[in-house]
Protein backbone atom coordinates (compact mmCIF):
# COMPACT_ATOMS: atom_id res chain seq x y z
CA UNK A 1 0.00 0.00 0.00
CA UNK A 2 1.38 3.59 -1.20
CA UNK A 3 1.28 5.77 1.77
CA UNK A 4 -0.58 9.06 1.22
CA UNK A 5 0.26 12.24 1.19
CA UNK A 6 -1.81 13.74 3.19
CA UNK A 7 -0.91 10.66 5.93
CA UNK A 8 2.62 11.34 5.44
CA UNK A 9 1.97 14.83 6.19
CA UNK A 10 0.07 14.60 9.12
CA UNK A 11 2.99 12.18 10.50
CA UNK A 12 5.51 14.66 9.72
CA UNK A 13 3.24 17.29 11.81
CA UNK A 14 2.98 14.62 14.71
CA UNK A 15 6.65 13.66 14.66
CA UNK A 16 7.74 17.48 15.08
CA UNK A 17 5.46 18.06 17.92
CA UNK A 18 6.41 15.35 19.59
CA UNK A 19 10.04 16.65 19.21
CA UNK A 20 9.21 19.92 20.54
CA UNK A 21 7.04 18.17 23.58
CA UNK A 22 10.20 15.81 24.07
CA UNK A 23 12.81 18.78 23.68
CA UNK A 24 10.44 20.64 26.67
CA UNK A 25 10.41 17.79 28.53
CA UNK A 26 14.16 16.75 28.48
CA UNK A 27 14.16 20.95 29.62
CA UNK A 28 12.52 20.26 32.65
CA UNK A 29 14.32 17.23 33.92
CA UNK A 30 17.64 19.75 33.20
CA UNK A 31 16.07 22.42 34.99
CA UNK A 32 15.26 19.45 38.07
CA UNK A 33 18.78 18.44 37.85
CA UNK A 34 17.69 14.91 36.67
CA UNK A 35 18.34 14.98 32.92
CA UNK A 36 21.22 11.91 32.11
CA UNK A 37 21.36 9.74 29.55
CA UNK A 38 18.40 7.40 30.57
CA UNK A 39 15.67 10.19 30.19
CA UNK A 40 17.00 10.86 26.66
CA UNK A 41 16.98 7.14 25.70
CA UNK A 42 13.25 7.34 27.30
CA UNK A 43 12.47 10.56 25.14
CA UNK A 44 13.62 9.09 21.98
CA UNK A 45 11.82 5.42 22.80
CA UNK A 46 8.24 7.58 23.68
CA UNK A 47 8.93 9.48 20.11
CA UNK A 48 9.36 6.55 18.07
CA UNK A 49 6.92 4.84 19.62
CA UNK A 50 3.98 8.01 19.78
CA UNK A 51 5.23 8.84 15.82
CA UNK A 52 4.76 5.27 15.23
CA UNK A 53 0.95 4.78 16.72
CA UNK A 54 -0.02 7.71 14.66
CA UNK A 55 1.42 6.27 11.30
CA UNK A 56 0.46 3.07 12.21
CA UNK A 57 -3.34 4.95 12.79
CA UNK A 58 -2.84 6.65 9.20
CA UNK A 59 -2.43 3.90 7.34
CA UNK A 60 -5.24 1.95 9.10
CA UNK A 61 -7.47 5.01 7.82
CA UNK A 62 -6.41 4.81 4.20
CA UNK A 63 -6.80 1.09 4.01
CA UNK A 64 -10.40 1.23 5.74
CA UNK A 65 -11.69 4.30 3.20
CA UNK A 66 -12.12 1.87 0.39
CA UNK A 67 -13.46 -0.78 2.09
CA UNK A 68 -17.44 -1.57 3.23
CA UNK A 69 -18.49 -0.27 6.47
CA UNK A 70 -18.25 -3.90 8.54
CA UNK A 71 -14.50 -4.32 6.97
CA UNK A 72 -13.71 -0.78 8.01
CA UNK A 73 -14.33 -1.06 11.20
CA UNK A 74 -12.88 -4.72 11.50
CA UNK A 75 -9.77 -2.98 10.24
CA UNK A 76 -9.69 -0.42 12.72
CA UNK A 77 -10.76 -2.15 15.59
CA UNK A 78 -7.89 -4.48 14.59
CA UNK A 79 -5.50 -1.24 14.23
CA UNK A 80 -6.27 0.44 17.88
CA UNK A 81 -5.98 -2.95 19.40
CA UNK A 82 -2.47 -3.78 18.07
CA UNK A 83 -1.51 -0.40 18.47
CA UNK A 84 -2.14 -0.08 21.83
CA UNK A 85 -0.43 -3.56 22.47
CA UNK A 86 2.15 -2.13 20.84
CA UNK A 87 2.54 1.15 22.91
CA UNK A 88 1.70 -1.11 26.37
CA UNK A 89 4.82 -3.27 25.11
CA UNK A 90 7.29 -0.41 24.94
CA UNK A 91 5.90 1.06 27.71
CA UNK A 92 6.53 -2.20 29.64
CA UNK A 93 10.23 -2.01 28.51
CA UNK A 94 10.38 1.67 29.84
CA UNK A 95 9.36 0.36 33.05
CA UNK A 96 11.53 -2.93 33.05
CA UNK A 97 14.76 -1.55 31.41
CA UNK A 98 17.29 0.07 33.53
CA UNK A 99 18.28 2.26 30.45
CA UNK A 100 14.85 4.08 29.80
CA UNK A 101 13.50 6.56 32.39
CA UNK A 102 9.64 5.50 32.06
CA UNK A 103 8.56 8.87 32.65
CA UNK A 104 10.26 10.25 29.33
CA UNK A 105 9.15 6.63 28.13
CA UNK A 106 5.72 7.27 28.65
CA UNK A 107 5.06 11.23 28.53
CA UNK A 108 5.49 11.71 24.55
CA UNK A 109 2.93 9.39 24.16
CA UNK A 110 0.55 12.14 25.07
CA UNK A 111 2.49 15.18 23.12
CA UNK A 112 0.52 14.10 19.70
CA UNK A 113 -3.48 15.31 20.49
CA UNK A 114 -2.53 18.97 22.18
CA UNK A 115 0.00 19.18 19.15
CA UNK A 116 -2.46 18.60 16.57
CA UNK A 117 -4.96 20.77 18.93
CA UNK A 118 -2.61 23.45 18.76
CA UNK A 119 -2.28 22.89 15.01
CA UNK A 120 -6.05 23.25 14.46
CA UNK A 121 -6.48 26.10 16.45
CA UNK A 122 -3.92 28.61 15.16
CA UNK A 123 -4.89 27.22 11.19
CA UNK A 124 -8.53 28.14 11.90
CA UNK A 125 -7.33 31.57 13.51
CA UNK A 126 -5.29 32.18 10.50
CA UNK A 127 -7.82 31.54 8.32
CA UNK A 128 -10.93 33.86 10.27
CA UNK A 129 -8.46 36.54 10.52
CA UNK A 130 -7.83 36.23 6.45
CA UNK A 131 -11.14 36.24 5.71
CA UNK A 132 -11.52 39.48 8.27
CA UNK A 133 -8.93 41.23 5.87
């Protein structure tokens, strides 16, 4: 399956807010004193792992938009559940592995939604306040 555009976009949006959320979190633990090598090892296994999940979500979209409504939602109730296994597995091995600090394992995950909140928000300002002009 080709990816999409628009998918590979929208991933490209995700994976730089969760860079910023992950460079303002490693900023904090600096600012506690606590940033060493296991937070950034953390930060980058949260990234891949949040960038991932929304890819992974992307793709699940595109191949369920051509397909009748009880195979759509096979495919995407198929999609969040081995996503989310998927995300509880590295999240596990944040917890287990002494290298990974499974707060900066497990805080990215939530960087994507207020990013793409964010996102919305200041497009739809930008556009009113064109429209006002």
């Amino acid at each position: 399956m080709k990816l999409q555009p628009a998918v590979w976009q929208e991933t490209i949006h995700i994976a730089a807010g969760c860079a910023v959320g992950c460079a303002a979190m490693l900023a904090v633990f600096a600012a506690l004193g606590r940033l060493d090598h296991t937070v950034a090892l953390g930060a980058g296994l949260g990234w891949c792992l949040a960038v991932a999940n929304f890819l992974l979500l992307g793709l699940s979209v595109q191949k369920a938009a051509g397909e009748s409504e009880s195979r759509a939602k096979a495919i995407m109730q198929t999609s969040y559940t081995m996503r989310n296994l998927m995300c509880a597995l590295g999240v596990i091995v944040g917890f287990v592995a002494p290298c990974f600090h499974w707060v900066a394992v497990v805080l990215p995950l939530f960087s994507g939604p207020p990013m793409l909140m964010t996102r919305n928000l200041l497009y739809t300002a930008v556009t009113r306040a064109k429209k006002l002009v």
